[in-house]
C-alpha atoms as a PDB file:
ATOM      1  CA  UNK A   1      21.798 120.888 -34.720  1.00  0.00           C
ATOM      2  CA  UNK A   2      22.150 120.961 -39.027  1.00  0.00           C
ATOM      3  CA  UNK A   3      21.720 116.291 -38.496  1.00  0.00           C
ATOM      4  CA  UNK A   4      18.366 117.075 -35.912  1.00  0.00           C
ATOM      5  CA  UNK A   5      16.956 119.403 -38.235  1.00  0.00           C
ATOM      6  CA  UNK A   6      17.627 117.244 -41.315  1.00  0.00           C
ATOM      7  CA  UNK A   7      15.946 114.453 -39.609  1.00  0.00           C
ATOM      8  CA  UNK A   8      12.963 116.490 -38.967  1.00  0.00           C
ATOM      9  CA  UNK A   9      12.853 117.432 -42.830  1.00  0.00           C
ATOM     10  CA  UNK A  10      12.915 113.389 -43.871  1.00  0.00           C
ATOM     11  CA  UNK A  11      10.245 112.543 -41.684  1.00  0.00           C
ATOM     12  CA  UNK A  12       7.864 115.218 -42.947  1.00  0.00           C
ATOM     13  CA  UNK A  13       9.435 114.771 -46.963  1.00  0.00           C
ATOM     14  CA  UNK A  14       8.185 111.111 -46.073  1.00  0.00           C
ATOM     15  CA  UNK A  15       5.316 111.586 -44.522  1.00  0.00           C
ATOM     16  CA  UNK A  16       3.856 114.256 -47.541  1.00  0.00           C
ATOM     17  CA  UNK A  17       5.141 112.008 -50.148  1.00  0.00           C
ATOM     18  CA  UNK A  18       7.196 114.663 -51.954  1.00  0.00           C
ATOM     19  CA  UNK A  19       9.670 111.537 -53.316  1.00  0.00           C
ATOM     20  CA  UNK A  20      12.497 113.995 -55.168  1.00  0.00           C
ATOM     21  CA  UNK A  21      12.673 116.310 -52.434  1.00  0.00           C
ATOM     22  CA  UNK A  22      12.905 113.019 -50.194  1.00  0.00           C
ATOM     23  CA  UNK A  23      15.409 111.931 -52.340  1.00  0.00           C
ATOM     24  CA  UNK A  24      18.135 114.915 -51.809  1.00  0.00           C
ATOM     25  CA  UNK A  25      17.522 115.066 -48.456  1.00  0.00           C
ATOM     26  CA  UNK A  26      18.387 111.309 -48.072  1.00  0.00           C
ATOM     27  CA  UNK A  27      21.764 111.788 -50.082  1.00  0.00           C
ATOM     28  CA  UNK A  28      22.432 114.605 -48.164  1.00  0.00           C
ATOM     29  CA  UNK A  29      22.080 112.486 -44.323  1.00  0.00           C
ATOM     30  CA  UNK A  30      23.982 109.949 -46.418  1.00  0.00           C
ATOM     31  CA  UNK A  31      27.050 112.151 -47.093  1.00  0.00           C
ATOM     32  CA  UNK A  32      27.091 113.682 -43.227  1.00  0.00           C
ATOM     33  CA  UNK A  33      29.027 111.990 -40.524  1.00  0.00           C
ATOM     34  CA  UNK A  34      26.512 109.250 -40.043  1.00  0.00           C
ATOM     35  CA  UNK A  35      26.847 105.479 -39.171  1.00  0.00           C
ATOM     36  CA  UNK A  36      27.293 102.975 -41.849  1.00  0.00           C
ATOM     37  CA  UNK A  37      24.129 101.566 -40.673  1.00  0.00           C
ATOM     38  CA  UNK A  38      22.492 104.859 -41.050  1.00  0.00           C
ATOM     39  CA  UNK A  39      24.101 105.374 -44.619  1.00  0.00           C
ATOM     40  CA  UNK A  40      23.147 102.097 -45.643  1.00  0.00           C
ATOM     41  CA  UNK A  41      19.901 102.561 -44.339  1.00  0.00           C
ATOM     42  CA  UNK A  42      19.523 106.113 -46.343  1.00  0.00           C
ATOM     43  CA  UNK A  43      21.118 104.709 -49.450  1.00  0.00           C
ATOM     44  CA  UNK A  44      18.954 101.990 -49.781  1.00  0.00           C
ATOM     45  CA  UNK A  45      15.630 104.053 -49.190  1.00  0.00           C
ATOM     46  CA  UNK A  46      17.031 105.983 -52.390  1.00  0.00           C
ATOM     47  CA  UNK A  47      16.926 103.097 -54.152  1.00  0.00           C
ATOM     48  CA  UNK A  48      13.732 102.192 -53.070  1.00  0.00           C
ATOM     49  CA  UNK A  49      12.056 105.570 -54.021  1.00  0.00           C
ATOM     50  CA  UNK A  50      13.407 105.348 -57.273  1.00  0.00           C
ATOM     51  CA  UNK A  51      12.084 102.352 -58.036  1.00  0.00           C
ATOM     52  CA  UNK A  52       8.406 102.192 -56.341  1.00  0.00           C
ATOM     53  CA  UNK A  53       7.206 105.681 -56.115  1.00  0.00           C
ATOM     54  CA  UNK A  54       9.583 107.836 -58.770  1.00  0.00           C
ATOM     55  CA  UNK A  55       9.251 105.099 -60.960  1.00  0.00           C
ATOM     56  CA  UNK A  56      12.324 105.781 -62.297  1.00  0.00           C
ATOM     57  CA  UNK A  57      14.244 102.826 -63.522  1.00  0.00           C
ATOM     58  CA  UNK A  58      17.435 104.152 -64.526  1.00  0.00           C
ATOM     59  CA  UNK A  59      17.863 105.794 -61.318  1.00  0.00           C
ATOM     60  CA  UNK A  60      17.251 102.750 -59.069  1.00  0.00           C
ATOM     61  CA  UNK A  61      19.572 101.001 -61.194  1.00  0.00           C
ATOM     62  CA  UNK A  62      22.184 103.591 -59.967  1.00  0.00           C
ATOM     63  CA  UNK A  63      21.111 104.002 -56.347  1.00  0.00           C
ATOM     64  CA  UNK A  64      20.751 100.238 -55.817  1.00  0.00           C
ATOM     65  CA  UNK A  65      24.266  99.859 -57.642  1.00  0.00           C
ATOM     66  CA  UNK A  66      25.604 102.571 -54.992  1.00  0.00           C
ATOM     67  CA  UNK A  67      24.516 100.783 -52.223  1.00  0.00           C
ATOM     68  CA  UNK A  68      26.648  97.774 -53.780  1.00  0.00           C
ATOM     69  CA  UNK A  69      29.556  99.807 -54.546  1.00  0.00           C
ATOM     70  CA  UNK A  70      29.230 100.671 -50.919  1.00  0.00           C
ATOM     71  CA  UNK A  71      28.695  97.851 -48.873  1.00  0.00           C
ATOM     72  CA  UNK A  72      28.961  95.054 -51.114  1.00  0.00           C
ATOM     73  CA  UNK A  73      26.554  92.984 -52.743  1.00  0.00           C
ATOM     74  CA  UNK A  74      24.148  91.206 -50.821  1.00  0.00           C
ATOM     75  CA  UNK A  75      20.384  89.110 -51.662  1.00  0.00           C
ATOM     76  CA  UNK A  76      18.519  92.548 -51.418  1.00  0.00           C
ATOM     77  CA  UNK A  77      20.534  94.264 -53.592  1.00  0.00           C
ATOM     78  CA  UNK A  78      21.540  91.961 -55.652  1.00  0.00           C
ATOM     79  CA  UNK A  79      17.297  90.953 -56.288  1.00  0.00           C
ATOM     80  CA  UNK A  80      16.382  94.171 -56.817  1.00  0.00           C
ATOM     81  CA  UNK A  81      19.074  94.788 -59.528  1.00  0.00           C
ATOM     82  CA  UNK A  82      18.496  91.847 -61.578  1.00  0.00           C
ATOM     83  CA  UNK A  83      14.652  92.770 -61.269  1.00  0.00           C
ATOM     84  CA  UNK A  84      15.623  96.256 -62.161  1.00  0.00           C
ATOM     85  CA  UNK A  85      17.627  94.768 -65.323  1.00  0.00           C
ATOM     86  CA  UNK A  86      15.310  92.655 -66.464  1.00  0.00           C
ATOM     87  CA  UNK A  87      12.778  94.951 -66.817  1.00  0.00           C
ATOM     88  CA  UNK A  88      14.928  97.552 -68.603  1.00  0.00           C
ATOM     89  CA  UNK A  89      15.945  94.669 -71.067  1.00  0.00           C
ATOM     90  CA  UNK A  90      19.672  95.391 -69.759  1.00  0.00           C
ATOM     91  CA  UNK A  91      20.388  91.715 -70.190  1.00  0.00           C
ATOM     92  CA  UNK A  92      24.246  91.871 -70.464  1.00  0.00           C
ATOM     93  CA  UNK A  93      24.334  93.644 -67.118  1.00  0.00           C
ATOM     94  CA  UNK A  94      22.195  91.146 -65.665  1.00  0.00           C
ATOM     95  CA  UNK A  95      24.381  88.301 -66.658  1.00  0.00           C
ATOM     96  CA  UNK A  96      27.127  90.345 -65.707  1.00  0.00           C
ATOM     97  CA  UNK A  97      26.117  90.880 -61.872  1.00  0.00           C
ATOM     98  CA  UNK A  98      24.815  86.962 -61.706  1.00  0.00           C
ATOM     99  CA  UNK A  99      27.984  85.529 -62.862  1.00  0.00           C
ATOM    100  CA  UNK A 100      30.114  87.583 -60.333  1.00  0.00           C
ATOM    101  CA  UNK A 101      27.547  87.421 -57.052  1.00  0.00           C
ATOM    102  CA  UNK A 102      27.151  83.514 -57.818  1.00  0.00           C
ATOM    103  CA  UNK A 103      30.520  82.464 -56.703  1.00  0.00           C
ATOM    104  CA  UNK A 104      30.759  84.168 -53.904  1.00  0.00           C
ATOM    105  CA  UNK A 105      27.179  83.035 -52.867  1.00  0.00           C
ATOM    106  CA  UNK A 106      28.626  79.598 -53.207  1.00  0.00           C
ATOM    107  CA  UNK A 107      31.725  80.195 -51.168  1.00  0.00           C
ATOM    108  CA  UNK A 108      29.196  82.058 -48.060  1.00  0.00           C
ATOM    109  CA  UNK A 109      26.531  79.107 -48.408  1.00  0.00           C
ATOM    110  CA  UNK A 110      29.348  76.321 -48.005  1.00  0.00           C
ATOM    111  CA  UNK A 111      31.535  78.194 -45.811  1.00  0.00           C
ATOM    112  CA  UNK A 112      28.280  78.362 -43.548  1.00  0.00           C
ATOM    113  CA  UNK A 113      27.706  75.046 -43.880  1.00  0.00           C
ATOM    114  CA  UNK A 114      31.270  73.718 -42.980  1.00  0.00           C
ATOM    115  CA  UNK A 115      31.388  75.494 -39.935  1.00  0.00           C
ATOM    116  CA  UNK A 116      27.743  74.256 -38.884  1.00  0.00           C
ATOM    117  CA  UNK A 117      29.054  70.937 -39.970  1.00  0.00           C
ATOM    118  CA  UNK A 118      32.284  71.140 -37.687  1.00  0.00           C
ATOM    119  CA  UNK A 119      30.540  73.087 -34.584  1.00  0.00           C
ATOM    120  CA  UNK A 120      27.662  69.770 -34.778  1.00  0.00           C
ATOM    121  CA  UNK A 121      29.954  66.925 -34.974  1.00  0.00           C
ATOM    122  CA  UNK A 122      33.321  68.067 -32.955  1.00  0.00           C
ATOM    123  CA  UNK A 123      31.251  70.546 -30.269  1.00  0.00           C
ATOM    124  CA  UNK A 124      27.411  69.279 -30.178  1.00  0.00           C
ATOM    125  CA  UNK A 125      28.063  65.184 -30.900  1.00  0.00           C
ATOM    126  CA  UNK A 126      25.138  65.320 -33.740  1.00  0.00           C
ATOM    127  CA  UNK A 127      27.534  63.644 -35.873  1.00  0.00           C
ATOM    128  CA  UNK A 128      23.875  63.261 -37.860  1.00  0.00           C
ATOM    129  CA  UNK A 129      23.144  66.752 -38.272  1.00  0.00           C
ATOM    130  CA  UNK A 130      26.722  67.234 -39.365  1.00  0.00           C
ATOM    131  CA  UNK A 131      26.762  64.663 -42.024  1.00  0.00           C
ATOM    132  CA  UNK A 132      24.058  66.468 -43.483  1.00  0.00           C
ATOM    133  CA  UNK A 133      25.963  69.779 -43.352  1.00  0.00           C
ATOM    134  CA  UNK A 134      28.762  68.820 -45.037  1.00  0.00           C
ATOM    135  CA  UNK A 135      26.676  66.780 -47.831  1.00  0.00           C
ATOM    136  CA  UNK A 136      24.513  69.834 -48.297  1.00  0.00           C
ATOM    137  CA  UNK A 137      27.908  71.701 -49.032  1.00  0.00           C
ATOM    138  CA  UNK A 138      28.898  68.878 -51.548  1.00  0.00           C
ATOM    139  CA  UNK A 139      25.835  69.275 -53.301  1.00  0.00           C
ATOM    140  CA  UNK A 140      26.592  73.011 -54.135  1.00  0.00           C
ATOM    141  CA  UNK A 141      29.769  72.928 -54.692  1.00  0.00           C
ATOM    142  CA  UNK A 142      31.765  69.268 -55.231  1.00  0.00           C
ATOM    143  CA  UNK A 143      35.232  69.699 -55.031  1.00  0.00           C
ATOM    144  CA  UNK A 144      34.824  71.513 -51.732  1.00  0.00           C
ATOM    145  CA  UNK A 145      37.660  70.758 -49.460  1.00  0.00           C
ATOM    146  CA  UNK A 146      36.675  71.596 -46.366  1.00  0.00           C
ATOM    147  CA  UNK A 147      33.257  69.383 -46.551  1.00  0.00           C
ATOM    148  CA  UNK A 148      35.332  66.406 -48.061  1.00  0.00           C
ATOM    149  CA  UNK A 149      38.033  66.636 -44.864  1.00  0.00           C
ATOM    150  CA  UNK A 150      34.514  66.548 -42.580  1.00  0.00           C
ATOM    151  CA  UNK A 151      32.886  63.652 -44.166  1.00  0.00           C
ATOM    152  CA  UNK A 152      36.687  61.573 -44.196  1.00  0.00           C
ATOM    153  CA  UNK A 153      36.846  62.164 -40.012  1.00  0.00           C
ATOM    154  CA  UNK A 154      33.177  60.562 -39.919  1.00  0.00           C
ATOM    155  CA  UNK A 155      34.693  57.756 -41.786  1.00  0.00           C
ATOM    156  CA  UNK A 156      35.940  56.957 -38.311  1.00  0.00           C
ATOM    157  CA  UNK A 157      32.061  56.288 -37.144  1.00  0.00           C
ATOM    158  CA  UNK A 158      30.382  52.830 -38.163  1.00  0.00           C
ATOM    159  CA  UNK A 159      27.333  54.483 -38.320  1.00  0.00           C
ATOM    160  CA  UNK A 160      27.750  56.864 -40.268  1.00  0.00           C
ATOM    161  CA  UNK A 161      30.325  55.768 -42.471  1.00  0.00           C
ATOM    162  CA  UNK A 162      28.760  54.424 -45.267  1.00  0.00           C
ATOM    163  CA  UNK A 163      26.749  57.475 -46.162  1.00  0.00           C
ATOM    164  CA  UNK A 164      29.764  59.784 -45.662  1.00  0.00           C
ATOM    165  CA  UNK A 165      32.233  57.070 -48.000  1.00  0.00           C
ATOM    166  CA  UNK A 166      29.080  57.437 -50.457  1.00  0.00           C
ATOM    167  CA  UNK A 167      28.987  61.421 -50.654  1.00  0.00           C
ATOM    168  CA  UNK A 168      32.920  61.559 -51.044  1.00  0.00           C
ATOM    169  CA  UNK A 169      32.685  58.697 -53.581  1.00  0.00           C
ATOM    170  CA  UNK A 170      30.442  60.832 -55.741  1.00  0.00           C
ATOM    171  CA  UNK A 171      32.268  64.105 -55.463  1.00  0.00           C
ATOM    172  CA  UNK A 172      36.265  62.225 -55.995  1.00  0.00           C
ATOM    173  CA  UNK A 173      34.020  60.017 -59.460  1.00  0.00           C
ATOM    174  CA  UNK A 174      32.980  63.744 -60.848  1.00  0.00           C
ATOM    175  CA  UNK A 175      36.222  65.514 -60.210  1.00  0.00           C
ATOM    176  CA  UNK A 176      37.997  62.283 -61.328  1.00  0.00           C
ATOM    177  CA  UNK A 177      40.162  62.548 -58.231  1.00  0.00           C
ATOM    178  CA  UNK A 178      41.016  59.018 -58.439  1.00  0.00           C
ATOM    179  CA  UNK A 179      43.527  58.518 -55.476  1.00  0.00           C
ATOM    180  CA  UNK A 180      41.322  59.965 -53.122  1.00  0.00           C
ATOM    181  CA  UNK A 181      38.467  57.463 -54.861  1.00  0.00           C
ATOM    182  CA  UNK A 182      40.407  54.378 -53.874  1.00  0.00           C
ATOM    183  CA  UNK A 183      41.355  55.436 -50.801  1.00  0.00           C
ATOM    184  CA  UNK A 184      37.671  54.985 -49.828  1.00  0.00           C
ATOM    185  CA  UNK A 185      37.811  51.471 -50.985  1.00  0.00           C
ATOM    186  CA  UNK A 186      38.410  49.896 -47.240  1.00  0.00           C
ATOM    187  CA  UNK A 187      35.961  52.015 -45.898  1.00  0.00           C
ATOM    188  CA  UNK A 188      32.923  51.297 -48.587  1.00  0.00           C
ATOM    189  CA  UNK A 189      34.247  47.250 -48.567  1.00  0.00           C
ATOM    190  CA  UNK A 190      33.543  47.713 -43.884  1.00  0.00           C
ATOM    191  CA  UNK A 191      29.932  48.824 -45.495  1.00  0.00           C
ATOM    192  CA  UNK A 192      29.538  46.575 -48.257  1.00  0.00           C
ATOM    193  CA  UNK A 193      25.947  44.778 -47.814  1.00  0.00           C
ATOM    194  CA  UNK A 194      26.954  41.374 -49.235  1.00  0.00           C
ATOM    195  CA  UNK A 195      29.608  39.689 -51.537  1.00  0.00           C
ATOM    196  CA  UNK A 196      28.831  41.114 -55.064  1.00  0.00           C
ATOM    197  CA  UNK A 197      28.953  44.733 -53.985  1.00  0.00           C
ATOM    198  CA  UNK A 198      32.499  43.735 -52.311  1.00  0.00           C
ATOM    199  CA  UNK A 199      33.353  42.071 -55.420  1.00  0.00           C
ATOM    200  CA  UNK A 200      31.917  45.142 -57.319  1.00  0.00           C
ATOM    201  CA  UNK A 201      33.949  47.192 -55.379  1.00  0.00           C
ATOM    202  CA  UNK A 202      37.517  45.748 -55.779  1.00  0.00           C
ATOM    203  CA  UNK A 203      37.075  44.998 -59.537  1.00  0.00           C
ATOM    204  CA  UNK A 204      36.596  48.580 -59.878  1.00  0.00           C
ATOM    205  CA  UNK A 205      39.179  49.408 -57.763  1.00  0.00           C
ATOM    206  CA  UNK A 206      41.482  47.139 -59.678  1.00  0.00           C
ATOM    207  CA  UNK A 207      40.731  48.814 -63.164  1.00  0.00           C
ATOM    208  CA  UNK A 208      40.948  52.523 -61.537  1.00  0.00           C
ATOM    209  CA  UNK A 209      44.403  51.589 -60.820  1.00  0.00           C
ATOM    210  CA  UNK A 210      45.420  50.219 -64.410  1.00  0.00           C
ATOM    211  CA  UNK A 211      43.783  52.937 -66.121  1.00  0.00           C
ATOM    212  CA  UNK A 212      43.887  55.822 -64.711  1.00  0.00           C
ATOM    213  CA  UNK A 213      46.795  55.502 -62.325  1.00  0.00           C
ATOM    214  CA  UNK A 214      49.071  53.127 -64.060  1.00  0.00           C
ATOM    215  CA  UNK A 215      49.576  50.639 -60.624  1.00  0.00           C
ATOM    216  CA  UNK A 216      50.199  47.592 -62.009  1.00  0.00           C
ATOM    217  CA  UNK A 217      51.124  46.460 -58.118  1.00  0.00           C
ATOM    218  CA  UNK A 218      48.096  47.863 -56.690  1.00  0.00           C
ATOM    219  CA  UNK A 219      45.386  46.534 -58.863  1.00  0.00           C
ATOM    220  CA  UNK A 220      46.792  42.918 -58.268  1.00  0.00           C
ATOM    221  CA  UNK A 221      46.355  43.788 -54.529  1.00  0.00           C
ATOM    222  CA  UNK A 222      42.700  44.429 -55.303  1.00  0.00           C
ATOM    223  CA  UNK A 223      42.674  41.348 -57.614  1.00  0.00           C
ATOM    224  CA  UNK A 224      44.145  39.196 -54.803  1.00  0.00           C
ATOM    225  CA  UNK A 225      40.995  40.447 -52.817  1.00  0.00           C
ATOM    226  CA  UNK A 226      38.658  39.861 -55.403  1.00  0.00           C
ATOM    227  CA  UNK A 227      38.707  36.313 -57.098  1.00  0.00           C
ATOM    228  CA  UNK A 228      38.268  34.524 -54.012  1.00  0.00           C
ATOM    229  CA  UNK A 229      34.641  36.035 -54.332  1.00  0.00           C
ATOM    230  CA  UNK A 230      34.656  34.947 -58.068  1.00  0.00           C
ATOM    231  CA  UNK A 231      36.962  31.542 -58.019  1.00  0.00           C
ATOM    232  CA  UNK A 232      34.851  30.532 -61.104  1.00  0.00           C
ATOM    233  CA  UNK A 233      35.854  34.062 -63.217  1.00  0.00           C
ATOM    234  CA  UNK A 234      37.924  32.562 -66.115  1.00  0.00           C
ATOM    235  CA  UNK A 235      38.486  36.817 -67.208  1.00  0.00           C
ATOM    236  CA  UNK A 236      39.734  37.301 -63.898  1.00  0.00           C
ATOM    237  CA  UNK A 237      41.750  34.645 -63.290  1.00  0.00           C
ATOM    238  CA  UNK A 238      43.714  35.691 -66.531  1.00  0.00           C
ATOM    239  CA  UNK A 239      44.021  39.428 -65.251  1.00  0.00           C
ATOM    240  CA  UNK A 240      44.924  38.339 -62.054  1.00  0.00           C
ATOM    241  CA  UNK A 241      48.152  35.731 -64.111  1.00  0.00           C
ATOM    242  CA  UNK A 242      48.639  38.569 -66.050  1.00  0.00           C
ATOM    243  CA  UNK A 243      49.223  41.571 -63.319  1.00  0.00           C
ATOM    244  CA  UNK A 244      51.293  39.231 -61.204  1.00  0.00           C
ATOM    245  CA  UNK A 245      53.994  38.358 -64.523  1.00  0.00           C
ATOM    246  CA  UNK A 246      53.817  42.571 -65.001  1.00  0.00           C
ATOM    247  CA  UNK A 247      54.794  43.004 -61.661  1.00  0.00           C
ATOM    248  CA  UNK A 248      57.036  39.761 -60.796  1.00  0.00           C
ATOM    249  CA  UNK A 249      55.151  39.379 -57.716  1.00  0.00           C
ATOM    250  CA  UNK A 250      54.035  35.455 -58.555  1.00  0.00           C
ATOM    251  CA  UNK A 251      53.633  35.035 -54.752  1.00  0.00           C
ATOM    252  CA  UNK A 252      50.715  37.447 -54.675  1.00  0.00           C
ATOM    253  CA  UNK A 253      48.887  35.443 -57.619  1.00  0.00           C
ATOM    254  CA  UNK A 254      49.639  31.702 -55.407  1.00  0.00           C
ATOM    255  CA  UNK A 255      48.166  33.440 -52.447  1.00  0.00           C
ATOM    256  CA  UNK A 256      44.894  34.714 -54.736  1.00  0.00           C
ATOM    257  CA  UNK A 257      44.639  31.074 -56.211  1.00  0.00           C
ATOM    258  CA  UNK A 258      44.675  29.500 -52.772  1.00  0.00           C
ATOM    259  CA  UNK A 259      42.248  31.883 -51.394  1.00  0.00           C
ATOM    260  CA  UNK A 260      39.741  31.158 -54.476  1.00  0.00           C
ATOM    261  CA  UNK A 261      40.885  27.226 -53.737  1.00  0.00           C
ATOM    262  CA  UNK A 262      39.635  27.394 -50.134  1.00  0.00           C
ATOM    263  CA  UNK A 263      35.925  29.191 -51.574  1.00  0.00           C
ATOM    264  CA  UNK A 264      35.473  26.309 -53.510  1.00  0.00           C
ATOM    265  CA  UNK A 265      34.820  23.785 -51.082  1.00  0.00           C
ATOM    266  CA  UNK A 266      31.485  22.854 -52.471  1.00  0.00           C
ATOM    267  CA  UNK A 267      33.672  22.257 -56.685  1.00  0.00           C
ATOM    268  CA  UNK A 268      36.083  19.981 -55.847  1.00  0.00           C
ATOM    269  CA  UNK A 269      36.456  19.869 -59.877  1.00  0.00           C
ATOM    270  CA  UNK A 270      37.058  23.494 -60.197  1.00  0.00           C
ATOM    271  CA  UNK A 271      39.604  23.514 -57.183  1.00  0.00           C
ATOM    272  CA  UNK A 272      41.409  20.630 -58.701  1.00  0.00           C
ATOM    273  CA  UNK A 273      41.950  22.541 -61.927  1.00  0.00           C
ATOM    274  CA  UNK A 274      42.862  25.727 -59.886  1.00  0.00           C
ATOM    275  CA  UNK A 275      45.175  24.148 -57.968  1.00  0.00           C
ATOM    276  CA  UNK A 276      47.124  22.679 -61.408  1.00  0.00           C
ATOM    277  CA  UNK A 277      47.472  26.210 -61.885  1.00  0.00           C
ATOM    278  CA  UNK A 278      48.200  26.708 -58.920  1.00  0.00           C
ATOM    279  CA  UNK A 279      51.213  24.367 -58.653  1.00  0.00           C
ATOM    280  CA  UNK A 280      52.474  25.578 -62.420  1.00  0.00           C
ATOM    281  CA  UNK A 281      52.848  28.965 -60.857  1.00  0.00           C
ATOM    282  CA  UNK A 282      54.623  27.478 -57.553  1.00  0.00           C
ATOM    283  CA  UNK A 283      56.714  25.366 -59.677  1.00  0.00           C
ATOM    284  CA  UNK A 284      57.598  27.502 -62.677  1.00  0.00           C
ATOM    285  CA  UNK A 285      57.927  30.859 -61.581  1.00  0.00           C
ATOM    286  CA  UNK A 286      58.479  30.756 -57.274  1.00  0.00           C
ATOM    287  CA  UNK A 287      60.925  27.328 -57.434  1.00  0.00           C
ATOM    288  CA  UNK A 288      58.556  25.936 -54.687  1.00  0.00           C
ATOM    289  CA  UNK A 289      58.644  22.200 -56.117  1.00  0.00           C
ATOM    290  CA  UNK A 290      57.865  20.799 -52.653  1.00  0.00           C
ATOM    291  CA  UNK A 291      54.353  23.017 -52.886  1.00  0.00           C
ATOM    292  CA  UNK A 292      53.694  21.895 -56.594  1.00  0.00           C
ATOM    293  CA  UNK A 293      54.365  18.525 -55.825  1.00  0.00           C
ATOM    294  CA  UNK A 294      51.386  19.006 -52.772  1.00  0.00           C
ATOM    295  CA  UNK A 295      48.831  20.320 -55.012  1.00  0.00           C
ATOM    296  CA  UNK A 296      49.494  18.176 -58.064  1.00  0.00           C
ATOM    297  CA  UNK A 297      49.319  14.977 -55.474  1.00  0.00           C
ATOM    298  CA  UNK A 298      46.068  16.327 -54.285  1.00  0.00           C
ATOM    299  CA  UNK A 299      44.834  17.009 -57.636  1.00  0.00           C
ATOM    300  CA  UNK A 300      46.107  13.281 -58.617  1.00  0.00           C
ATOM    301  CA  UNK A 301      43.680  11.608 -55.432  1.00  0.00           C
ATOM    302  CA  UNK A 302      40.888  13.250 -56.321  1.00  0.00           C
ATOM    303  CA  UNK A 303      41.406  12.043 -60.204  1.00  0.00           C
ATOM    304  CA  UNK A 304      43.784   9.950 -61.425  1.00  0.00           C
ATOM    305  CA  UNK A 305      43.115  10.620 -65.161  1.00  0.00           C
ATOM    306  CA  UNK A 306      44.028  13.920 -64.685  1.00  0.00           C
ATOM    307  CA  UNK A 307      47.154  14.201 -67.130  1.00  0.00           C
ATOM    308  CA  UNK A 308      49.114  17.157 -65.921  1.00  0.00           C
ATOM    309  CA  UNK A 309      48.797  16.417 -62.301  1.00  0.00           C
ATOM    310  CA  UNK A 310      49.955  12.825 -62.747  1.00  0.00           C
ATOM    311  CA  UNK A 311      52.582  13.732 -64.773  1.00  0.00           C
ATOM    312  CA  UNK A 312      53.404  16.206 -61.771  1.00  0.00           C
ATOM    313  CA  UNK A 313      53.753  14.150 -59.150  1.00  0.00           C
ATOM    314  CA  UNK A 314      55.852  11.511 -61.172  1.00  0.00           C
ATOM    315  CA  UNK A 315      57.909  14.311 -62.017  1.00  0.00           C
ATOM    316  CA  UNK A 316      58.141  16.001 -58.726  1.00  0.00           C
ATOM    317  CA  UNK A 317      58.569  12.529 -56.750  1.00  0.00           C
ATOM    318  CA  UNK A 318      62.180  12.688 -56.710  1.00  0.00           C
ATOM    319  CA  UNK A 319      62.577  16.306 -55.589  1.00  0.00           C
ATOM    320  CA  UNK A 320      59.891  15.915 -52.955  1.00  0.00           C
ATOM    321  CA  UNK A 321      62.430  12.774 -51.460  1.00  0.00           C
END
């Protein structure tokens, strides 16, 4: 048998050392109706030869390339080529194989990871170990879609949800992926550890959406939200004026006023003069003179020098009946 024989001849080529002969008769196995394994196996010792006992760089380079032609590149070959480069100074090759192997490293590692990060939290219930997974495959590569649709479904889990909001956060900010930014915003506000990081939250929300997304309607939403945890905020008060005359929708700024009204139980000055703003807005722009007329009355018991809400509630008297 020509393959029996010509396995005898390797193993005593090997065994002596004779590294050329060693050599052919490896290329020859190689090209023989062998396994890929086997081939592989025999291609790769070429390589090896040719670099540690020939000494041979040029050679390796092409033996180690062969294997890669072959079967694709992998760590081993892919190591022992750049090594090989270096030392021959072949710089421009080096960069050459880097820059083509490191994308499709990146797509193996995180495909790896996405799939551990699925099999732990929909098969195994680690939803831990999973979080992990799919942050690890963030951190390589941060517009990966597959990790950002695992870390939304563990939005659904309290306790885990703030960690997940904050690793999508991060990787919509860099990619400037601004819808799927604010559509974190309920999630991150569930999380939020006290009232300025809410507040933080919605103001930034609110700008987002009137830079970068031209929503007008929505950043009043997140206005509306907001002053209530700022009633003192003269900049925000005149944003929040401001968005609802862009939009039209006066009935969202009332609602904000009352809400920052109702925080300010411990000013009853500052309420007063928010709710002579308050009526102006019911009065002037919604034609609610029977809710004007309430606030400028209240305004008027708690003081009676206060101008505008006297002249209010003279003026409003007759509608009110």
């Amino acid at each position: 048998d020509d393959l029996a024989a010509l396995d005898a001849v390797i193993m005593l080529l090997e065994h002596a050392q004779r590294w050329p002969e060693l050599v052919v008769a490896l290329d020859t196995r190689a090209g023989k109706h062998v396994s890929a394994a086997q081939r592989r196996a025999d291609l790769t010792r070429i390589a090896v030869v040719q670099r540690d006992h020939i000494g041979d760089a040029p050679a390796a380079i092409a033996a180690w390339q062969r294997v890669a032609a072959t079967f694709g590149d992998d760590a081993e070959n892919v190591g022992a080529l750049t090594d090989l480069f270096a030392g021959a100074g072949r710089w421009a090759e080096m960069a050459d194989l880097l820059e083509r192997t490191s994308s499709g490293d990146i797509e193996r590692t995180t495909t790896r990871l996405n799939r551990l990060g699925e099999a732990l939290a929909q098969h195994l219930a680690q939803p831990d170990r999973a979080l992990s997974a799919y942050r690890a495959a963030l951190a390589i590569d941060s517009v990966n879609a597959s990790a950002r649709a695992g870390l939304l479904r563990l939005l659904d889990s309290a306790d885990h949800r703030r960690t997940a909001a904050d690793a999508l956060a991060a990787s919509y900010r860099e990619s400037q992926d601004w819808t799927g930014y604010l559509q974190l915003v309920p999630a991150r506000l569930a999380d939020a550890a006290d009232e300025r990081t809410r507040l933080a939250l919605l103001r930034e929300a609110a700008y987002i959406r009137q830079q970068h997304l031209d929503d007008a309607a929505g950043a009043l939403g997140h206005l509306v939200d907001a002053f209530p945890l700022a009633p003192r905020d003269g900049v925000m008060e005149g944003q929040l004026l401001a968005l609802a005359a862009r939009t039209g929708d006066h009935a969202a700024g009332a609602v904000a006023l009352a809400r920052a009204i109702a925080a300010l139980a411990d000013d009853p000055d500052e309420a007063a003069r928010l709710r002579v703003v308050r009526a102006g807005v019911l009065e002037e722009r919604l034609g609610d003179t029977a809710g004007a007329q309430v606030e400028y009355a209240l305004v008027h018991a708690h003081d009676p020098r206060q101008v505008v809400a006297t002249t209010g509630v003279i003026r409003l008297a007759p509608a009110a009946g």
